[in-house]
C-alpha atoms as a PDB file:
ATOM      1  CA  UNK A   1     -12.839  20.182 101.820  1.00  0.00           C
ATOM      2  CA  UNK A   2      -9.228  19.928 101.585  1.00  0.00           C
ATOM      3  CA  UNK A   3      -9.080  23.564  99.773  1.00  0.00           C
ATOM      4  CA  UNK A   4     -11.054  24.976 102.924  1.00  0.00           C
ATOM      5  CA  UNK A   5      -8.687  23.430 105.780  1.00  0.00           C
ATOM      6  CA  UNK A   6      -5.669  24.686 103.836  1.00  0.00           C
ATOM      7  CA  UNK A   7      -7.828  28.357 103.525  1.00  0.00           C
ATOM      8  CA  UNK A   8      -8.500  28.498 107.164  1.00  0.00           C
ATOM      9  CA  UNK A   9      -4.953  27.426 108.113  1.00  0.00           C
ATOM     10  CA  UNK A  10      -3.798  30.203 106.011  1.00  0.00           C
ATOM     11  CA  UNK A  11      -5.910  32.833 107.266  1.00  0.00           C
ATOM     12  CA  UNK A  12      -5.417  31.671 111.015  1.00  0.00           C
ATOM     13  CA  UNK A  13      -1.032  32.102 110.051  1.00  0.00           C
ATOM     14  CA  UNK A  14      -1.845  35.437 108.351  1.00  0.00           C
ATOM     15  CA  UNK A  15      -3.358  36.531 111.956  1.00  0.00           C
ATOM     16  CA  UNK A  16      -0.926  34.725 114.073  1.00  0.00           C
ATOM     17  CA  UNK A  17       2.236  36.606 112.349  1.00  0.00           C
ATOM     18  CA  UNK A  18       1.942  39.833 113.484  1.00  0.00           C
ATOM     19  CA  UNK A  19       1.533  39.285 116.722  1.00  0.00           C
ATOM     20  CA  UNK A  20       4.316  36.538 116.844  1.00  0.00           C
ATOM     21  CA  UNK A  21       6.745  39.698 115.520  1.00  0.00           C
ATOM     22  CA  UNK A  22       5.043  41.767 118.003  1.00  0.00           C
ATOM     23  CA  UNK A  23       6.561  39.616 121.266  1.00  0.00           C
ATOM     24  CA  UNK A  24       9.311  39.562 119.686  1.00  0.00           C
ATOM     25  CA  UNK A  25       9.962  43.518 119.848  1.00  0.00           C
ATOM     26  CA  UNK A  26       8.821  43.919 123.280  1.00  0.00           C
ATOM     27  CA  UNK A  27      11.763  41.345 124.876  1.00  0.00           C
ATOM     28  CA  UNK A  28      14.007  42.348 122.633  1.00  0.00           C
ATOM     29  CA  UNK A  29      17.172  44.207 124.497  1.00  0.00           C
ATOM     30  CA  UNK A  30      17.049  48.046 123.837  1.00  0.00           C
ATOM     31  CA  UNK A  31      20.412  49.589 122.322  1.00  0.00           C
ATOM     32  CA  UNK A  32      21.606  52.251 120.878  1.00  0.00           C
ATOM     33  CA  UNK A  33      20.343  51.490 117.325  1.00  0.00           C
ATOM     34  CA  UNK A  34      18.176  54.893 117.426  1.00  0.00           C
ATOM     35  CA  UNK A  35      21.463  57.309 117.718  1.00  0.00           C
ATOM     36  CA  UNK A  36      22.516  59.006 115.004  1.00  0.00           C
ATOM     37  CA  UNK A  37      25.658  58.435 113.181  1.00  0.00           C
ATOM     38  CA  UNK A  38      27.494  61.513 114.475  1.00  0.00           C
ATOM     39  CA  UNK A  39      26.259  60.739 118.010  1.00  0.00           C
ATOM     40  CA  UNK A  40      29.191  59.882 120.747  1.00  0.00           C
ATOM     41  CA  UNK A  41      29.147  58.443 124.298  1.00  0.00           C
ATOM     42  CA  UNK A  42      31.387  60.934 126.182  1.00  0.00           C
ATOM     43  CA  UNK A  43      33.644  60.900 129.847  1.00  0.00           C
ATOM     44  CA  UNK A  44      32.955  63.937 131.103  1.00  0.00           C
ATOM     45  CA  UNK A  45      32.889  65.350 134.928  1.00  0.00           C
ATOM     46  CA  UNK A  46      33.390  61.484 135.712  1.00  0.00           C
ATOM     47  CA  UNK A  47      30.190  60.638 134.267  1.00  0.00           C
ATOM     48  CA  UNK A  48      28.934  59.350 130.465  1.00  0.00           C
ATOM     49  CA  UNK A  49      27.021  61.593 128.596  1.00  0.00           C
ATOM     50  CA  UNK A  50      25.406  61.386 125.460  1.00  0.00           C
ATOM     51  CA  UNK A  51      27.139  64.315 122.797  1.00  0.00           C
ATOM     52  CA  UNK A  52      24.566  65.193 120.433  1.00  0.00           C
ATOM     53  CA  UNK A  53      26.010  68.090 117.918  1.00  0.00           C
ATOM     54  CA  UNK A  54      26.610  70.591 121.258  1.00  0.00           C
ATOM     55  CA  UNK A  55      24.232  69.329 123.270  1.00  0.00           C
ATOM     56  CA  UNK A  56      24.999  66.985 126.293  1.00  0.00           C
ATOM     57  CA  UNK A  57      22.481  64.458 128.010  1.00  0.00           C
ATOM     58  CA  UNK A  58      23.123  62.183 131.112  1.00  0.00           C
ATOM     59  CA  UNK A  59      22.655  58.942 130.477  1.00  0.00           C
ATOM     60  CA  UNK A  60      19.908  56.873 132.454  1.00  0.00           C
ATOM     61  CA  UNK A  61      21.089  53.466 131.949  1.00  0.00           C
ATOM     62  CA  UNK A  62      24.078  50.936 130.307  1.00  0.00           C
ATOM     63  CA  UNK A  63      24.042  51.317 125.956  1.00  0.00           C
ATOM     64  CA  UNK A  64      24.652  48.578 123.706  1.00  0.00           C
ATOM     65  CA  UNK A  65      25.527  49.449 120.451  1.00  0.00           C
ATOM     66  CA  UNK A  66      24.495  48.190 116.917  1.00  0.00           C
ATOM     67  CA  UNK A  67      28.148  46.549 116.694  1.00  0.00           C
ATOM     68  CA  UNK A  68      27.512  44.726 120.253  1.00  0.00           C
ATOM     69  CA  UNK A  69      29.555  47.137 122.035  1.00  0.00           C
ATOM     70  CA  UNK A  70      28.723  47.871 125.273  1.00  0.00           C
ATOM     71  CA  UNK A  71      29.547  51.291 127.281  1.00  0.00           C
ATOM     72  CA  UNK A  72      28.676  51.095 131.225  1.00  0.00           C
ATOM     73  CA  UNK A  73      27.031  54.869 132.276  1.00  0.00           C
ATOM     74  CA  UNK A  74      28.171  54.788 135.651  1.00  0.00           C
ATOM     75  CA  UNK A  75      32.033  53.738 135.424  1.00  0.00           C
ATOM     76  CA  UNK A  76      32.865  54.440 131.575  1.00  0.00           C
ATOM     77  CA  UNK A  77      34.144  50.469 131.047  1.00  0.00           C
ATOM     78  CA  UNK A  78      33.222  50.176 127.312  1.00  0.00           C
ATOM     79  CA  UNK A  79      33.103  46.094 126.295  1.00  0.00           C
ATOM     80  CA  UNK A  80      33.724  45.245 123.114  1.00  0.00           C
ATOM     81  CA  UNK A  81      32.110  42.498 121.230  1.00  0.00           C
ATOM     82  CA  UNK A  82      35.291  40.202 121.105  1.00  0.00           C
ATOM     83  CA  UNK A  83      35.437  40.344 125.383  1.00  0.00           C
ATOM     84  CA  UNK A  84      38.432  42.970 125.420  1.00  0.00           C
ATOM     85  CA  UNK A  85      37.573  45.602 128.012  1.00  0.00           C
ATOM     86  CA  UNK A  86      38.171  49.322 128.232  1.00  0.00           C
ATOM     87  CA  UNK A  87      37.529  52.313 130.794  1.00  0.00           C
ATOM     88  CA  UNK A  88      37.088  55.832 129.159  1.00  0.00           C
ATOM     89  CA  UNK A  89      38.916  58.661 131.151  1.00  0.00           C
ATOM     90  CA  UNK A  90      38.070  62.388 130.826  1.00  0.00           C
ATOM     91  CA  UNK A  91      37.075  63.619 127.269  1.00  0.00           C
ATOM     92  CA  UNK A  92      37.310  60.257 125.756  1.00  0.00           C
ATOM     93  CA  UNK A  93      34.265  59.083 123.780  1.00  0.00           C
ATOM     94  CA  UNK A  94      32.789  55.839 122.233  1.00  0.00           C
ATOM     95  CA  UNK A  95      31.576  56.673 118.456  1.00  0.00           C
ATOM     96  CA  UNK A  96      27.976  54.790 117.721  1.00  0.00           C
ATOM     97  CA  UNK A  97      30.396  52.197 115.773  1.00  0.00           C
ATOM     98  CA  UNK A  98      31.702  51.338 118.952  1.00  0.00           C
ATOM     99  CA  UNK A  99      35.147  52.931 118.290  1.00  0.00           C
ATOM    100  CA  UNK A 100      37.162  54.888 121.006  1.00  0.00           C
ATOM    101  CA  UNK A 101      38.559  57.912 120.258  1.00  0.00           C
ATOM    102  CA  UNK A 102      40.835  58.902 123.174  1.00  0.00           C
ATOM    103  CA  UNK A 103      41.535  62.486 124.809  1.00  0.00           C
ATOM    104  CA  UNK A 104      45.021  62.452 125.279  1.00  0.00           C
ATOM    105  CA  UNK A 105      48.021  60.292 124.756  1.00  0.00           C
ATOM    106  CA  UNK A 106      48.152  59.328 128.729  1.00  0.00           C
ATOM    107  CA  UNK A 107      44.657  58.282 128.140  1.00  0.00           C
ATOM    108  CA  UNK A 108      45.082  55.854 125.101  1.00  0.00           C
ATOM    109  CA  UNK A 109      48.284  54.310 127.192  1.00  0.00           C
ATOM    110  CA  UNK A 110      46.309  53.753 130.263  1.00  0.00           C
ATOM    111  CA  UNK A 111      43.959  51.790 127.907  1.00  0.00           C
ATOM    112  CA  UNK A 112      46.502  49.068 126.597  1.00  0.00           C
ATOM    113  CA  UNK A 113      48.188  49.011 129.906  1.00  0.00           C
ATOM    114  CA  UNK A 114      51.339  51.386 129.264  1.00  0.00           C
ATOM    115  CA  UNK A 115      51.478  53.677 132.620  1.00  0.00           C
ATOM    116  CA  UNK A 116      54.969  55.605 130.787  1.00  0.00           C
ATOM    117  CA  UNK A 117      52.961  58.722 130.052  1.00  0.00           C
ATOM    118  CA  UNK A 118      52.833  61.592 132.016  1.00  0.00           C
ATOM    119  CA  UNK A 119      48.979  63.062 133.080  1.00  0.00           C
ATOM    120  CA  UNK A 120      49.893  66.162 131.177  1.00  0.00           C
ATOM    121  CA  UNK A 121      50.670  64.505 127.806  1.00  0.00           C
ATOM    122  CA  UNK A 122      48.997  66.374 124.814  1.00  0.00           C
ATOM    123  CA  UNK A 123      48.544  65.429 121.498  1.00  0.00           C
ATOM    124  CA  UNK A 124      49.652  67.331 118.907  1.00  0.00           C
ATOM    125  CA  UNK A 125      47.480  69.549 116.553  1.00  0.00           C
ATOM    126  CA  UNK A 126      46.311  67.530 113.542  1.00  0.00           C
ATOM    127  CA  UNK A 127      47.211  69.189 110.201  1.00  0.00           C
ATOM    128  CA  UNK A 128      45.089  67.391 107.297  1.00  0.00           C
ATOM    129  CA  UNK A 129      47.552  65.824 104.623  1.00  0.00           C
ATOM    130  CA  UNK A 130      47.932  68.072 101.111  1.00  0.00           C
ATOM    131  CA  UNK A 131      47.370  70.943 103.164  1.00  0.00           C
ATOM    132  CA  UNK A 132      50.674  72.013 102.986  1.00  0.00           C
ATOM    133  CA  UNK A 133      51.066  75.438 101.613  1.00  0.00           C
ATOM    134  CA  UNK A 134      52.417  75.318  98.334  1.00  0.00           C
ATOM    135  CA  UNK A 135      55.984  76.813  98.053  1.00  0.00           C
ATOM    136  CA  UNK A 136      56.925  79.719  95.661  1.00  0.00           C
ATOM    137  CA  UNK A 137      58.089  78.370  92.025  1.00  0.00           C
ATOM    138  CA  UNK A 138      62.125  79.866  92.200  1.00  0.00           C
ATOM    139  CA  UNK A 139      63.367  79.024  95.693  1.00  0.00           C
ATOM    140  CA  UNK A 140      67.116  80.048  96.330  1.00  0.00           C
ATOM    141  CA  UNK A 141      69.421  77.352  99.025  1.00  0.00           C
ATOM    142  CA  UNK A 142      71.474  78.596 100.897  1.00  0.00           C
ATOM    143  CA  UNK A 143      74.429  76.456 102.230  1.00  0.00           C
ATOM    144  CA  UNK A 144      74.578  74.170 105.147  1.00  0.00           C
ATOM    145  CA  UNK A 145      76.349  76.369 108.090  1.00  0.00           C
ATOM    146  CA  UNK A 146      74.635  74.848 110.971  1.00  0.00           C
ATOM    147  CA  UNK A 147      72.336  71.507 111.460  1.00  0.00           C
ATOM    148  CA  UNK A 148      69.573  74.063 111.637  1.00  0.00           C
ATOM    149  CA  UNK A 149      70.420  74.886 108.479  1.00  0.00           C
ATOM    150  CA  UNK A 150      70.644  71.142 107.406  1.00  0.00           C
ATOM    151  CA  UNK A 151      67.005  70.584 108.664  1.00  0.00           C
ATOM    152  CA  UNK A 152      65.379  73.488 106.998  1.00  0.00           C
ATOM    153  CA  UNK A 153      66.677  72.043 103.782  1.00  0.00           C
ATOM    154  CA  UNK A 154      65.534  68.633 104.265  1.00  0.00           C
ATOM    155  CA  UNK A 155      62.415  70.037 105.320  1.00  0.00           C
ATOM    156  CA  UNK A 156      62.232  72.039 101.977  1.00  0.00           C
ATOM    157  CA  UNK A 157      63.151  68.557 100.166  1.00  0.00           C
ATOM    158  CA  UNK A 158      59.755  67.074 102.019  1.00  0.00           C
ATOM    159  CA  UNK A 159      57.848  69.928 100.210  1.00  0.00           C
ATOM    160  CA  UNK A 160      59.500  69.894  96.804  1.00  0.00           C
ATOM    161  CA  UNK A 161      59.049  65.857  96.955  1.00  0.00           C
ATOM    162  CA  UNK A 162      55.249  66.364  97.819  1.00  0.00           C
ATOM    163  CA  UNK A 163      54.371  68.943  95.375  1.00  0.00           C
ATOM    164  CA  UNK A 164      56.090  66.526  92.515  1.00  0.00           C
ATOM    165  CA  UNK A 165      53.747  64.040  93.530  1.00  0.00           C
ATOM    166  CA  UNK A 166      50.993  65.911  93.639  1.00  0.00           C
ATOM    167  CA  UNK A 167      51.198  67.006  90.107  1.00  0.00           C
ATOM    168  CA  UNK A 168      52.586  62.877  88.790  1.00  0.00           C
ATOM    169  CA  UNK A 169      49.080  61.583  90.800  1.00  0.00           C
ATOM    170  CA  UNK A 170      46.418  62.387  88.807  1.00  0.00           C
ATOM    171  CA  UNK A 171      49.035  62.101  85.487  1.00  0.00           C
ATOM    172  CA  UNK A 172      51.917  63.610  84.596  1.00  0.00           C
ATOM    173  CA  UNK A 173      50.356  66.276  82.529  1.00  0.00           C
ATOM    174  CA  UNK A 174      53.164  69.689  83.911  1.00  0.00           C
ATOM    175  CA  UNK A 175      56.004  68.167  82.687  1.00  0.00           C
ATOM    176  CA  UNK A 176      57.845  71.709  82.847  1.00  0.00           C
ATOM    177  CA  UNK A 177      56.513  72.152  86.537  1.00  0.00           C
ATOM    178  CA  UNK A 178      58.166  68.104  87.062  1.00  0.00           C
ATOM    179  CA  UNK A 179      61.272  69.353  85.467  1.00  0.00           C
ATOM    180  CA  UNK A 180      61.559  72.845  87.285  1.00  0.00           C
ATOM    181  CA  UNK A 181      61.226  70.730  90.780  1.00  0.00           C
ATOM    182  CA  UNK A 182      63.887  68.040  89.237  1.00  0.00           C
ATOM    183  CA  UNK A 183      65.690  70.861  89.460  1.00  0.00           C
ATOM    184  CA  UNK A 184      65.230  72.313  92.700  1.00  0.00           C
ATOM    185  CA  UNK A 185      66.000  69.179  94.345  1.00  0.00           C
ATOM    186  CA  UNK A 186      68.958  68.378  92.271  1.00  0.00           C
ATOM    187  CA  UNK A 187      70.085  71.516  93.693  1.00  0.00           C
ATOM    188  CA  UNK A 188      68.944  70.711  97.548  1.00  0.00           C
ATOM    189  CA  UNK A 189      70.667  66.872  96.923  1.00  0.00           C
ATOM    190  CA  UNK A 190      74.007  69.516  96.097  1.00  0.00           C
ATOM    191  CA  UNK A 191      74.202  71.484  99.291  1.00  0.00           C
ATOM    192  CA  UNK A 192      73.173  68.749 101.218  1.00  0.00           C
ATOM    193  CA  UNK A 193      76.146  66.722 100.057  1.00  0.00           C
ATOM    194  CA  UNK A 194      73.945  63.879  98.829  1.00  0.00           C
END
């Protein structure tokens, strides 16, 4: 008897579950949990807009992303999990990770309160690091006439210092390459007066 009653209360819990789970789904708050990684929440034309790849869609309602972050359609005031509050201005976005990414330097100021920065701010293009072109192995210096003259050295210094430690990273395997840009900036340190 007991091995029925503990049968039937089994069954009757393997029924019951799925609907349980069921309930659960259809109260629970929607988000932005279906966006794809690469997805952003956009200011643009005063409104939010949802930047898939190219293509732009008008949000309908308020998101909440997987991180708890919330980004109000209407005005662009993002809220971040920890309370802090935001408001996106034109071209500024929201990631799906909930981070900002602002549209110009007046922009990000505006955001922590720092009105210093004029409207017409810009930031400067991004150049990805090691990207530098490589410089030609014999490089003649000139001396120092003028402080132009003193910054285009120190700005060849930068390059001859970066290309040395781009051949000592992975190991110091061109030790005649090392010792022709020991050289060089031996050389530089000269004219400089250093």
């Amino acid at each position: 008897m007991k091995t029925f009653a503990f049968l039937a209360v089994t069954a009757l819990l393997a029924v019951a579950a799925p609907h349980a789970g069921t309930a659960q789904t259809k109260t629970a708050p929607k988000t932005a949990a279906a966006a794809a990684s690469t997805d952003q929440y956009v200011m643009q034309n005063a409104e939010v807009l949802l930047r898939q790849g190219t293509r732009l869609t008008p949000l309908t309602k308020n998101v909440v992303l997987p991180n708890g972050t919330k980004v109000n359609y209407k005005s662009g005031i993002v809220e971040f999990p920890t309370g802090k509050k935001t408001t996106l201005g034109e071209g500024d976005y929201v990631t799906t990770a909930g981070e900002v990414v602002f549209a110009t330097p007046a922009s990000a100021a505006a955001a922590r309160g720092d009105n210093s920065v004029p409207a017409s701010a810009q930031y400067t293009p991004y150049v990805q690091k090691g990207t530098t072109p490589a410089a030609p192995a014999t490089t003649t210096v000139t001396a120092i006439g003028t402080p132009n003259d003193l910054t285009s050295l120190l700005t060849r210094k930068v390059q001859l210092l970066t290309e040395k430690i781009n051949l000592m990273t992975p190991n110091p395997a061109n030790q005649a390459a090392i010792n022709s840009l020991n050289q060089q900036l031996q050389q530089l340190d000269a004219q400089i007066g250093r």
